[in-house]
N, C-alpha and C. Protein backbone atom coordinates (compact mmCIF):
# COMPACT_ATOMS: atom_id res chain seq x y z
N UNK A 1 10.99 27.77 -37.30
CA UNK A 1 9.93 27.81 -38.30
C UNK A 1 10.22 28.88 -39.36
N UNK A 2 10.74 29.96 -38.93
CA UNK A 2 10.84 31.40 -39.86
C UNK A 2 12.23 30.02 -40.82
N UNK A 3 13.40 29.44 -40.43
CA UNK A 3 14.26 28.94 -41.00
C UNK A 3 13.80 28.62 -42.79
N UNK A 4 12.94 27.56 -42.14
CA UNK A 4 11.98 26.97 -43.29
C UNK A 4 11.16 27.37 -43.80
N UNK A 5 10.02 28.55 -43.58
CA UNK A 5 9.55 29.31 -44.58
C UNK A 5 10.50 30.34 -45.25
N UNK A 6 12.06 30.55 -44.73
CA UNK A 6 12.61 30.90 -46.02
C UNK A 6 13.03 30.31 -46.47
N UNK A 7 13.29 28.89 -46.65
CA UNK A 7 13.81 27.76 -47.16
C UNK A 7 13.02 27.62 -48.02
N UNK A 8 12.03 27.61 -48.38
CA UNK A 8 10.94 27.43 -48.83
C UNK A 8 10.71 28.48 -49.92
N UNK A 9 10.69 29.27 -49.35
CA UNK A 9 10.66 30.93 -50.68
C UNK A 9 11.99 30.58 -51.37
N UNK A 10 13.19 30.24 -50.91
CA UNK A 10 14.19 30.32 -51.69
C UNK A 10 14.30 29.12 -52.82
N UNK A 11 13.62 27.44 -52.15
CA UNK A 11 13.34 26.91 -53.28
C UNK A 11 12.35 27.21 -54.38
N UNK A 12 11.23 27.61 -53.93
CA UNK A 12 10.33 28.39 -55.09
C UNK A 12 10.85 29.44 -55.86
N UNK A 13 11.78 30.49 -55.18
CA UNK A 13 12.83 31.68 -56.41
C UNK A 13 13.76 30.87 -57.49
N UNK A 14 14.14 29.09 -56.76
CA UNK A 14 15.41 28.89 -57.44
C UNK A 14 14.68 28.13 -58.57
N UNK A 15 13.54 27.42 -58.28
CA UNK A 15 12.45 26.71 -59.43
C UNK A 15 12.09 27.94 -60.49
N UNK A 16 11.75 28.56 -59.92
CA UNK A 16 11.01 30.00 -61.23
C UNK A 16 12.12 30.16 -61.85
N UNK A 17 13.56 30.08 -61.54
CA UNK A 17 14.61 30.51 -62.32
C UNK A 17 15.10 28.81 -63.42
N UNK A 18 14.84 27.83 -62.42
CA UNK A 18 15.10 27.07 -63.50
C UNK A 18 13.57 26.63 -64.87
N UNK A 19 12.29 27.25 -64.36
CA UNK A 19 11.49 27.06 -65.14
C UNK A 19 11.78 27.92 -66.47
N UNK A 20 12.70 29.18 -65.95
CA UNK A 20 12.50 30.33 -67.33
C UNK A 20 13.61 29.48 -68.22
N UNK A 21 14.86 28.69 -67.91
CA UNK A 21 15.69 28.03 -68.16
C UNK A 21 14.60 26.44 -69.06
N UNK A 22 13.75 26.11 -68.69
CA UNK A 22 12.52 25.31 -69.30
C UNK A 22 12.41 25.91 -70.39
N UNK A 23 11.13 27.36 -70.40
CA UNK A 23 11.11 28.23 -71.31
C UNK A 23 11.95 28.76 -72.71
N UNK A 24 13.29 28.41 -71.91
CA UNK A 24 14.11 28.61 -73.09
C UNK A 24 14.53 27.35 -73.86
N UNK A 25 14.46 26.28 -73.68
CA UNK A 25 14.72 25.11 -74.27
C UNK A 25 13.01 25.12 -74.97
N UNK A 26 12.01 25.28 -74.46
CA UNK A 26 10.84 24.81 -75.35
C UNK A 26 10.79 26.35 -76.71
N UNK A 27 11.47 27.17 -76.56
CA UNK A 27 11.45 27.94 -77.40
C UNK A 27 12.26 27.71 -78.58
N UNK A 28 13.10 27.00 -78.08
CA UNK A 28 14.59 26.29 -79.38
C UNK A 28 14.00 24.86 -80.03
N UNK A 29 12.81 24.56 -79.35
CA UNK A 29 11.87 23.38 -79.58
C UNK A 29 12.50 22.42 -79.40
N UNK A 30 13.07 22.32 -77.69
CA UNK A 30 13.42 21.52 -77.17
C UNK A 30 12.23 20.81 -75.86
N UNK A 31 12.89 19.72 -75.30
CA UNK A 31 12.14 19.55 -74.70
C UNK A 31 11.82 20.37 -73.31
N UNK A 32 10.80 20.62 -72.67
CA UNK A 32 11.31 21.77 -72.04
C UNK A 32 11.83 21.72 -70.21
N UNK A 33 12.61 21.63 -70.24
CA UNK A 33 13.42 21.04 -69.03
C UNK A 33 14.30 22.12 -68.61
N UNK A 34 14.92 22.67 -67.43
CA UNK A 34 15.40 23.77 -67.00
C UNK A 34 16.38 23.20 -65.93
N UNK A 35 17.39 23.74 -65.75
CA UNK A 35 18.20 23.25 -64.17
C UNK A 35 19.16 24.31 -63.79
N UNK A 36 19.16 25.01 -62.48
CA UNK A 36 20.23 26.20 -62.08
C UNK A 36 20.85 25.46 -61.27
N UNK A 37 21.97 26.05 -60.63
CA UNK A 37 22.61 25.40 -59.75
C UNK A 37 23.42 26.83 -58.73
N UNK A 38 23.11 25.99 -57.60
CA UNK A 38 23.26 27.58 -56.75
C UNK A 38 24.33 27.28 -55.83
N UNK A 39 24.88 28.36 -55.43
CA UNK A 39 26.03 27.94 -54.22
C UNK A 39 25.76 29.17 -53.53
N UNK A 40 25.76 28.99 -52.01
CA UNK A 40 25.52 30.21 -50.73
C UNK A 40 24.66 31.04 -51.28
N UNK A 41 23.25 31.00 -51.82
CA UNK A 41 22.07 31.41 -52.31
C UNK A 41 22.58 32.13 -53.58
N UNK A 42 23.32 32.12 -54.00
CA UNK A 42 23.17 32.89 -56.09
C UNK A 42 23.60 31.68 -56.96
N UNK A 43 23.06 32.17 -57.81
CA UNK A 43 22.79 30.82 -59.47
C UNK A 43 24.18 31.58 -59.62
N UNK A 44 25.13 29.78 -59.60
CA UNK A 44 26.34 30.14 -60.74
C UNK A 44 26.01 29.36 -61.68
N UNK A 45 25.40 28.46 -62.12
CA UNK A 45 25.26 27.91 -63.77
C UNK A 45 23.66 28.05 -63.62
N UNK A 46 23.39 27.65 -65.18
CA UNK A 46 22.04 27.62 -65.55
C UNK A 46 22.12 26.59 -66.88
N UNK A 47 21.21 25.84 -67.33
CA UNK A 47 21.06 25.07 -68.17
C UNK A 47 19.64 24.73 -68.41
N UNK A 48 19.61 24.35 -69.91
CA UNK A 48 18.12 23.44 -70.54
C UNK A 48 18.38 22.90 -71.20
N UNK A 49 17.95 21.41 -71.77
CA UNK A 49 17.92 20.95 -72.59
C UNK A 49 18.73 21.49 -74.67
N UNK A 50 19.46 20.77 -74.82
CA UNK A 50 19.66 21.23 -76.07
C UNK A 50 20.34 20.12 -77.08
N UNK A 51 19.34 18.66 -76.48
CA UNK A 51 20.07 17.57 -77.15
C UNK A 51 19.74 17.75 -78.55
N UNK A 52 18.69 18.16 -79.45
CA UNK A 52 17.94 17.96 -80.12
C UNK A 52 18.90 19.16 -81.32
N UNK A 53 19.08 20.33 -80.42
CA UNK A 53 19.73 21.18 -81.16
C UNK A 53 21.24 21.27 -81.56
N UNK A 54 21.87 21.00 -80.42
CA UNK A 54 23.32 20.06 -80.95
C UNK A 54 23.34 18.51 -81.38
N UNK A 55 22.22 17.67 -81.38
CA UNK A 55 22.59 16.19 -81.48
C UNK A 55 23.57 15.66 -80.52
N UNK A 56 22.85 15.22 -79.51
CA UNK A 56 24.12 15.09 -78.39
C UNK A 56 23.49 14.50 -77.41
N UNK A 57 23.19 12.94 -77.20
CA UNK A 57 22.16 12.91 -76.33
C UNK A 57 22.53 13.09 -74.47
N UNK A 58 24.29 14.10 -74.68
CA UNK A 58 24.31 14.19 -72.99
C UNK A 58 24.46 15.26 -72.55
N UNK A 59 23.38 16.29 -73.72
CA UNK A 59 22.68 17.93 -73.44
C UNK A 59 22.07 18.36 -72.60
N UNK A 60 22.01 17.02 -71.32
CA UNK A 60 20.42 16.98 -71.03
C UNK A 60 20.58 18.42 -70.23
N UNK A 61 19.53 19.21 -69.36
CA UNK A 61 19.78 20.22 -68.76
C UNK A 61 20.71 20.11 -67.09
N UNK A 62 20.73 19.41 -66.88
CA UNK A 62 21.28 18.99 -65.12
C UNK A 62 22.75 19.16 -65.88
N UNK A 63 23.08 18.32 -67.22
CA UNK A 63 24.70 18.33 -67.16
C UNK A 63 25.21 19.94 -68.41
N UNK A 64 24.33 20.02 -68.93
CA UNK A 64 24.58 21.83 -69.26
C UNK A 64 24.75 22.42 -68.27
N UNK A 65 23.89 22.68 -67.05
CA UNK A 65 24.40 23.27 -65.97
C UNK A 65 25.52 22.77 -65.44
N UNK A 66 25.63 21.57 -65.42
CA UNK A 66 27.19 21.10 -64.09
C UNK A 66 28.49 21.51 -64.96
N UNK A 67 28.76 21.36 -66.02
CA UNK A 67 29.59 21.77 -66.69
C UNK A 67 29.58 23.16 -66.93
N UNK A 68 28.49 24.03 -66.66
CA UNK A 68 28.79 25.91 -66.84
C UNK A 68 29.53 26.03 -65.36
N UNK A 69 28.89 24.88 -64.09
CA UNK A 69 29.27 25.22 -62.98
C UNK A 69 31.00 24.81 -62.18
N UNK A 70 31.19 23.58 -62.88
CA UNK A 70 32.41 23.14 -62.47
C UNK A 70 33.40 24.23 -63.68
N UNK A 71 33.24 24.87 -64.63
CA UNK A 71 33.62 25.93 -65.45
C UNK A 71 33.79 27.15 -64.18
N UNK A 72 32.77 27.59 -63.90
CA UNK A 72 32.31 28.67 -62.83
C UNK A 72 33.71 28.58 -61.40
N UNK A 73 33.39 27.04 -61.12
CA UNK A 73 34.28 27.20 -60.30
C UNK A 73 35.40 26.58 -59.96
N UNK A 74 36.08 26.34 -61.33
CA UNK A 74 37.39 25.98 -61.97
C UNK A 74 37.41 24.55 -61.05
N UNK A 75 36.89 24.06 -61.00
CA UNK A 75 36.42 22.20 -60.44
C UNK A 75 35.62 21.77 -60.63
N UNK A 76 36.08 19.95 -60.69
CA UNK A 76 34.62 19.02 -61.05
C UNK A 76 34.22 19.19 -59.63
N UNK A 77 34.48 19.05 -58.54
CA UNK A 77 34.02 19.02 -57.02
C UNK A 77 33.15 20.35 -57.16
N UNK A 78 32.03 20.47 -57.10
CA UNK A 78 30.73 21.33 -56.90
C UNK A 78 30.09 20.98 -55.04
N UNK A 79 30.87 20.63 -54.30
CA UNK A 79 30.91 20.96 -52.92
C UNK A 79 29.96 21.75 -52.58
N UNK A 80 28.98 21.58 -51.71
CA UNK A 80 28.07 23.15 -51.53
C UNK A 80 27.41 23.51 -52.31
N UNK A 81 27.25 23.08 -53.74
CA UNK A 81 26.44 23.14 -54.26
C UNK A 81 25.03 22.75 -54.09
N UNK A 82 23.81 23.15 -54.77
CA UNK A 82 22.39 22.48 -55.28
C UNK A 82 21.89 22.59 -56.60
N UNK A 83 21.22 21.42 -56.85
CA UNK A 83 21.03 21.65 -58.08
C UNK A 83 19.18 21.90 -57.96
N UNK A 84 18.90 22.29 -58.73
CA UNK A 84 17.52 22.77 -58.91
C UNK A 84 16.93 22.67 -60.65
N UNK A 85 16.02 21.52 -60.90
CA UNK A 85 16.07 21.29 -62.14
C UNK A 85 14.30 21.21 -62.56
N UNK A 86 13.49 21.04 -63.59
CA UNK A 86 11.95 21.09 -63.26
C UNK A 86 11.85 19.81 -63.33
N UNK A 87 12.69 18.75 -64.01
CA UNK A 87 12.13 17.35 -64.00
C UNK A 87 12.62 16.29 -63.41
N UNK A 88 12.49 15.36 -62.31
CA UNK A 88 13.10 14.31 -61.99
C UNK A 88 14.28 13.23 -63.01
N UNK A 89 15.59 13.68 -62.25
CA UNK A 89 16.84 13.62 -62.89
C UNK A 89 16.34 12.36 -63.69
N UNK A 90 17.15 11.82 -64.79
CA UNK A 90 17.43 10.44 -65.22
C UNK A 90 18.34 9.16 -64.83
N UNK A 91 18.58 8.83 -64.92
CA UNK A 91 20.02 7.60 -64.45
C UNK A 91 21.22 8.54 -64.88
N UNK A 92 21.48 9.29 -66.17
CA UNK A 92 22.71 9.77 -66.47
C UNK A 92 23.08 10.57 -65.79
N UNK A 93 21.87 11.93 -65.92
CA UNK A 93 21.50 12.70 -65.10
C UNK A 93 22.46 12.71 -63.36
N UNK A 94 21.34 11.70 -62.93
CA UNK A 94 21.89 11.33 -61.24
C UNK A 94 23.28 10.87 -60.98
N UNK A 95 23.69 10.17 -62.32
CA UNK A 95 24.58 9.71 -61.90
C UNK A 95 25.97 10.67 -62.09
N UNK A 96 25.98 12.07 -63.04
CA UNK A 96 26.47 12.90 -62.96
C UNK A 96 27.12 14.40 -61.86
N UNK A 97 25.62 14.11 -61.26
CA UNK A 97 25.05 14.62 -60.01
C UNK A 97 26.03 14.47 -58.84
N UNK A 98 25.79 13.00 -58.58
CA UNK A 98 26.97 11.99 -57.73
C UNK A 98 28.00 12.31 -58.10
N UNK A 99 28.65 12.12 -59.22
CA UNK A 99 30.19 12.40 -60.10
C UNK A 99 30.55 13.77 -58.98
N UNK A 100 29.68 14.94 -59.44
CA UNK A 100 30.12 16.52 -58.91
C UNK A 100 30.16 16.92 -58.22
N UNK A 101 29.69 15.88 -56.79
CA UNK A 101 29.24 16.17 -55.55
C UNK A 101 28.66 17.10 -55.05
N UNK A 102 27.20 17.18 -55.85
CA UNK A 102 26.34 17.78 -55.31
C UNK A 102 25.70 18.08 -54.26
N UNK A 103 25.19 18.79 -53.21
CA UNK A 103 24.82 18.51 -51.84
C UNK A 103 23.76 18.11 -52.25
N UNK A 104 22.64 18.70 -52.77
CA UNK A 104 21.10 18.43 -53.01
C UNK A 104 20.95 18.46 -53.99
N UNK A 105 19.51 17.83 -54.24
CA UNK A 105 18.63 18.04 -55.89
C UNK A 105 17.47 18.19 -55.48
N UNK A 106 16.82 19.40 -56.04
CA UNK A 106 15.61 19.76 -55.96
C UNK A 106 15.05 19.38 -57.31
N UNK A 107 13.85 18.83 -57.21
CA UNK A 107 13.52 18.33 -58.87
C UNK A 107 12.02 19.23 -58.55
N UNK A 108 10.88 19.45 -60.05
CA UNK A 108 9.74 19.86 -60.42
C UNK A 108 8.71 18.54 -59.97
N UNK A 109 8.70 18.13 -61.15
CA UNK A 109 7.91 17.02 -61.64
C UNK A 109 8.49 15.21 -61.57
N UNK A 110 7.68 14.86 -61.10
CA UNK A 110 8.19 13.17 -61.24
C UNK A 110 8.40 12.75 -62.87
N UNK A 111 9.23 11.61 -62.71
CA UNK A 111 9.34 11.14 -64.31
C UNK A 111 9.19 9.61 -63.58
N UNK A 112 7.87 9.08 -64.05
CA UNK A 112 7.55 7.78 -64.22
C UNK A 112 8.38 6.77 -65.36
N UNK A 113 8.25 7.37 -66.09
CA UNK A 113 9.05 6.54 -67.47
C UNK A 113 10.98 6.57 -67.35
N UNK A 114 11.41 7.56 -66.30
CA UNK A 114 12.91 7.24 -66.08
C UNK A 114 13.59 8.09 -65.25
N UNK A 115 12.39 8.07 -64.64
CA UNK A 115 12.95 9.12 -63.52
C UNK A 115 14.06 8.27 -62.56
N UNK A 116 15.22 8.94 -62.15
CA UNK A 116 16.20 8.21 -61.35
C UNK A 116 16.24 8.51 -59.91
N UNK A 117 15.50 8.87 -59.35
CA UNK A 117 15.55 9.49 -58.04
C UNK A 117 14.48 9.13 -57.23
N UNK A 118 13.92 8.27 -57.75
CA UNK A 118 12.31 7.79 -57.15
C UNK A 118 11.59 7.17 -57.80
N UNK A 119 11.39 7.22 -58.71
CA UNK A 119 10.56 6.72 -59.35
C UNK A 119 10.32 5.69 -60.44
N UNK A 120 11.66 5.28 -60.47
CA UNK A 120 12.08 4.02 -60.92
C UNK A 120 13.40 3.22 -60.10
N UNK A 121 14.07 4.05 -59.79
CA UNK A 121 15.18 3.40 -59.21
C UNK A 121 15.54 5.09 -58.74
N UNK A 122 16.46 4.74 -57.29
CA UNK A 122 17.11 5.73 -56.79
C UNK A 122 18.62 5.50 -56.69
N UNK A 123 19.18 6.26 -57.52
CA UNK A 123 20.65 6.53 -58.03
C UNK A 123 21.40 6.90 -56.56
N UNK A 124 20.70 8.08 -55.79
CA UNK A 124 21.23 8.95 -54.53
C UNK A 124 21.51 7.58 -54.08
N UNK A 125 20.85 5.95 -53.63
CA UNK A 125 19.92 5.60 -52.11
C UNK A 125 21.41 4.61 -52.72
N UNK A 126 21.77 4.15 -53.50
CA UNK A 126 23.05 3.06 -53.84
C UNK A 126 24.43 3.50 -53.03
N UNK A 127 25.22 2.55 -52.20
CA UNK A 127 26.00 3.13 -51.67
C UNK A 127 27.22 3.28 -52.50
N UNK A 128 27.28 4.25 -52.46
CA UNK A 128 29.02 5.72 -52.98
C UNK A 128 29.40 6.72 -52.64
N UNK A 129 30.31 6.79 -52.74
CA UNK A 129 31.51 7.91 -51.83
C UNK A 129 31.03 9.19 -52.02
N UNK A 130 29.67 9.23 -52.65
CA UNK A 130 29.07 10.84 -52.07
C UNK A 130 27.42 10.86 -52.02
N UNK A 131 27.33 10.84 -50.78
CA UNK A 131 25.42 10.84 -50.59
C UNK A 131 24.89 12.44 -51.55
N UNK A 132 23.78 12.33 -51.52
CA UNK A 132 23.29 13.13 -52.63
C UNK A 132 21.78 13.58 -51.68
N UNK A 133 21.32 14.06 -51.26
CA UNK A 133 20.48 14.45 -50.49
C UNK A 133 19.29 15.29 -51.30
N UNK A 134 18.16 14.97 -51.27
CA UNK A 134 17.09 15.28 -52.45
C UNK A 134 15.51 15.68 -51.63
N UNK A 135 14.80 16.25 -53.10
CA UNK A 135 13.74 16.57 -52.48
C UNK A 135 12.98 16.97 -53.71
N UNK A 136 11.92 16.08 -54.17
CA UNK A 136 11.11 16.27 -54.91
C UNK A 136 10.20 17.47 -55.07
N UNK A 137 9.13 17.28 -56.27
CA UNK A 137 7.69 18.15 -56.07
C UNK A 137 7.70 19.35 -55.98
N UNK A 138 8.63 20.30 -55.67
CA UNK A 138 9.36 21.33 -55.31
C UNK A 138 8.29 22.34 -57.09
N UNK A 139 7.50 23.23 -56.56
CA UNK A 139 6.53 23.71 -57.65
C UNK A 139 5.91 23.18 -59.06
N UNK A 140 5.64 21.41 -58.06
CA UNK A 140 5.53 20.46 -58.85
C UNK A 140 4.15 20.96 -60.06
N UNK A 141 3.27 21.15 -60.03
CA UNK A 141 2.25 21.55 -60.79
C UNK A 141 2.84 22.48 -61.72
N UNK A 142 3.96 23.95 -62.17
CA UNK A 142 3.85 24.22 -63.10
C UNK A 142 5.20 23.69 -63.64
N UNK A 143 6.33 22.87 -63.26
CA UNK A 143 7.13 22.37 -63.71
C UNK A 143 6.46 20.82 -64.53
N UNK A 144 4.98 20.13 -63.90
CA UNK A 144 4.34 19.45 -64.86
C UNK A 144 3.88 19.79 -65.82
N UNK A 145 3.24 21.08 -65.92
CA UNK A 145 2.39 21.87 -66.71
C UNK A 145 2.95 22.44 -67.87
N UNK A 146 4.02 23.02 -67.70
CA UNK A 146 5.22 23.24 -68.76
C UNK A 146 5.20 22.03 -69.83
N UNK A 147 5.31 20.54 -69.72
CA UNK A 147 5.76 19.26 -69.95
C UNK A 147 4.28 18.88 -70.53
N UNK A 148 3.41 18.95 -69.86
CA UNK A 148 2.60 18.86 -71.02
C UNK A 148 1.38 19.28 -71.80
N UNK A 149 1.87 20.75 -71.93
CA UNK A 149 1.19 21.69 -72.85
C UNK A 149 2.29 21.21 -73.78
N UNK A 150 3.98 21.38 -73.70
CA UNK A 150 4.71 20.98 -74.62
C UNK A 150 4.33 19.43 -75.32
N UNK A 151 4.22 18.56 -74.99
CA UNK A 151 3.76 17.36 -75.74
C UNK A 151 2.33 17.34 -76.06
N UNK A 152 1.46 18.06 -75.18
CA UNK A 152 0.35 18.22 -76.10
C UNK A 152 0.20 19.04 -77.55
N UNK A 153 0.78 19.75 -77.54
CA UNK A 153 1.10 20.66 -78.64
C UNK A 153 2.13 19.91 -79.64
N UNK A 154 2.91 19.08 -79.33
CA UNK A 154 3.64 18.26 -80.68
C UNK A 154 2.59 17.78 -80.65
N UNK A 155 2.31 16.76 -79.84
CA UNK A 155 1.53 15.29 -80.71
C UNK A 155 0.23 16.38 -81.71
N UNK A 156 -0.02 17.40 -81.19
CA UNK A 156 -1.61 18.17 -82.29
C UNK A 156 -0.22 18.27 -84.07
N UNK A 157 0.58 19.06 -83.44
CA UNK A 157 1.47 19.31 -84.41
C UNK A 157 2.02 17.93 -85.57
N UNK A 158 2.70 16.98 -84.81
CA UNK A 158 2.52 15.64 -85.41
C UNK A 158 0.98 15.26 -86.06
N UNK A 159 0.23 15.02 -85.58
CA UNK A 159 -1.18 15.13 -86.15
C UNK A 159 -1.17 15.94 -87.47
N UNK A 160 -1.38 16.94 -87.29
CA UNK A 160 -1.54 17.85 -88.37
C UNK A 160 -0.37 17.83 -89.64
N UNK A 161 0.87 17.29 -89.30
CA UNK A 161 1.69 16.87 -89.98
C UNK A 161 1.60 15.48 -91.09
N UNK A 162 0.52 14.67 -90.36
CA UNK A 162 0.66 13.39 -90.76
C UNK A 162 1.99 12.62 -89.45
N UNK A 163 1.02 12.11 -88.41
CA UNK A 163 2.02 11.05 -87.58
C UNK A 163 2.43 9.90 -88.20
N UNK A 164 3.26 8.88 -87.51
CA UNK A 164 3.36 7.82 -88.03
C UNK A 164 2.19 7.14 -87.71
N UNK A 165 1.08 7.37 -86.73
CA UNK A 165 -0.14 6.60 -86.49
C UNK A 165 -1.11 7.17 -87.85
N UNK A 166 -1.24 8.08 -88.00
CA UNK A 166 -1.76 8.48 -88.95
C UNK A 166 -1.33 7.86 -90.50
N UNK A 167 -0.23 7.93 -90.60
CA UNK A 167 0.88 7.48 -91.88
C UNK A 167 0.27 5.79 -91.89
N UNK A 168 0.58 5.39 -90.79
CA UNK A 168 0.12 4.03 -90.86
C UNK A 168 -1.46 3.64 -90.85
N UNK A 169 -2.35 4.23 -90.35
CA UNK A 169 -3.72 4.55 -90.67
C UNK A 169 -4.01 4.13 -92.22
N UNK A 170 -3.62 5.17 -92.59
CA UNK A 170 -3.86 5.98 -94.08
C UNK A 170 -3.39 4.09 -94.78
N UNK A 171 -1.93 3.86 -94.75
CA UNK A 171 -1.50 2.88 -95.43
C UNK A 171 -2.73 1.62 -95.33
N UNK A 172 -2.99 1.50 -94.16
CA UNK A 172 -3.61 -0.22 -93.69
C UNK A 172 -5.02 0.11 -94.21
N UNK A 173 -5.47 1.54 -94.85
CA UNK A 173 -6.81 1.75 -95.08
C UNK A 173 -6.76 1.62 -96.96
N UNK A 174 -5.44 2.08 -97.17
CA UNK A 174 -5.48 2.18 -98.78
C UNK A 174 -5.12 0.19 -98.95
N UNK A 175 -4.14 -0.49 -98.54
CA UNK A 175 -4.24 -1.86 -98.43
C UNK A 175 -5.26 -2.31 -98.18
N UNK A 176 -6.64 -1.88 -97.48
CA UNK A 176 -7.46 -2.77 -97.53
C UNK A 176 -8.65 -2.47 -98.67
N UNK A 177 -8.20 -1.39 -99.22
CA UNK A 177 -9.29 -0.78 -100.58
C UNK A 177 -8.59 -1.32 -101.72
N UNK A 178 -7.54 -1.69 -101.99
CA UNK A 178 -6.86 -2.52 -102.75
C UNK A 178 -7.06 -3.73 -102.79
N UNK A 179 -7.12 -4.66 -101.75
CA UNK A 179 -7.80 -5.86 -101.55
C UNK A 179 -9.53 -6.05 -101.79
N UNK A 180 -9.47 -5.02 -101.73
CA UNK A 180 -11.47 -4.67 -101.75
C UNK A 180 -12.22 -5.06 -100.56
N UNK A 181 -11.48 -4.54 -99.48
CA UNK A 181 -12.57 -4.90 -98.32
C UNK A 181 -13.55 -4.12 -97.85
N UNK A 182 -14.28 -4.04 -97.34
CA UNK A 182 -15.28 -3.51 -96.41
C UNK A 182 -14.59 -2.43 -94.99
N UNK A 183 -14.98 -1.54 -94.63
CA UNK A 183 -14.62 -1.05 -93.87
C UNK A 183 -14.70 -2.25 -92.38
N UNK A 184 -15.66 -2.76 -92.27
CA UNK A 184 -15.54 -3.76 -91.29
C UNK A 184 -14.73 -4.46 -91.46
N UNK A 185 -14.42 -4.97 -92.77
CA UNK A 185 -13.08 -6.67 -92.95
C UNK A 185 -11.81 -5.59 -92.72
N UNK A 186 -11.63 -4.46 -92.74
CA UNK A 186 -10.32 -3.89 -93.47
C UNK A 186 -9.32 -4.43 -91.81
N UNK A 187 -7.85 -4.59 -91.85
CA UNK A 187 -7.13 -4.28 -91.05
C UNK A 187 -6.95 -4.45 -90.23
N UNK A 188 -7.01 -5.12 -88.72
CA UNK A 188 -7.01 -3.78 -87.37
C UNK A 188 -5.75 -2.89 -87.40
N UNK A 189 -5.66 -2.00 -86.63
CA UNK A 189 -4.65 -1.26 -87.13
C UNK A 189 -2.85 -1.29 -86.12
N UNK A 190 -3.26 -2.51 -85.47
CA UNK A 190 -2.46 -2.88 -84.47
C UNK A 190 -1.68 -3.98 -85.20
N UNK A 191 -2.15 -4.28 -86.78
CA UNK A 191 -1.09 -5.01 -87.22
C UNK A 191 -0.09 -4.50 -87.74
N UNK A 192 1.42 -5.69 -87.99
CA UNK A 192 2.52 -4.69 -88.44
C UNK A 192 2.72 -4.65 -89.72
């Protein structure tokens, strides 16, 4: 039992380290996503997100880290490794993962919309020449929480910018004052 409550503290130290790794991608006004990667308990890589800031859509944070780490330890084979990231990998993601032979993945938060490890399809569960051994939820509440104060805060920001819902608003409202309609006849706004 003592095994696993330090198992346990050590995944919560290795999450807080990939959340500040979050932190720093939502500060470059990225999206904010974090991933360390540890071998015999110390972080040899660290990564976040930085597609947005190089243009690069394979910035994501899991492969910023695997590449500081197979750097780190002059091989693609990451043997003994774990990765520790706040958001449920993607397909590229996982499938990179697999590539480096990762032992584990500790993820934050589920990703419904493309998450690869559960929640749409599991990348690990397909059979290939390296099992991948995982474990969700892992300080799931502030690795969600991070994710969306950040999109709540664009979409206000978009808003205040003029969105394209807004942009298109505005248009289907001046088209229907041009036509001379009524606020009732004007539009719905679900047309294209």
């Amino acid at each position: 039992m003592a095994d696993k409550q330090i198992r346990q503290r050590d995944d919560a130290y290795f999450m807080q380290a990939a959340l500040k790794e979050a932190h720093k991608a939502e500060l470059a006004g990225e999206v904010p996503i974090g991933a360390v990667i540890v071998r015999e308990g110390t972080i040899i890589a660290r990564g976040h997100n930085k597609r947005e800031t190089l243009q690069d859509a394979t910035l994501h944070a899991e492969l910023v880290a695997i590449r500081q780490a197979c750097r780190h330890q002059k091989s693609w084979r990451l043997d003994g490794c774990d990765l520790y990231v706040t958001l449920e990998p993607c397909v590229m993601c996982a499938g990179a993962i697999v590539q480096a032979r990762i032992r584990t993945v500790y993820y934050g938060a589920a990703d419904p919309k493309a998450g690869a490890v559960g929640s749409i399809i599991n990348i690990f569960d397909l059979k290939q020449n390296h099992r991948v051994t995982w474990q969700g939820l892992v300080l799931q509440e502030s690795c969600s929480q991070i994710l969306k104060d950040f999109f709540a805060h664009r979409r206000a920001a978009d808003k205040a910018a003029g969105s394209r819902a807004a942009r298109r608003a505005a248009a289907l409202a001046e088209q229907s004052k041009r036509l001379g309609l009524s606020d009732e006849q004007s539009f719905p706004a679900d047309l294209p």
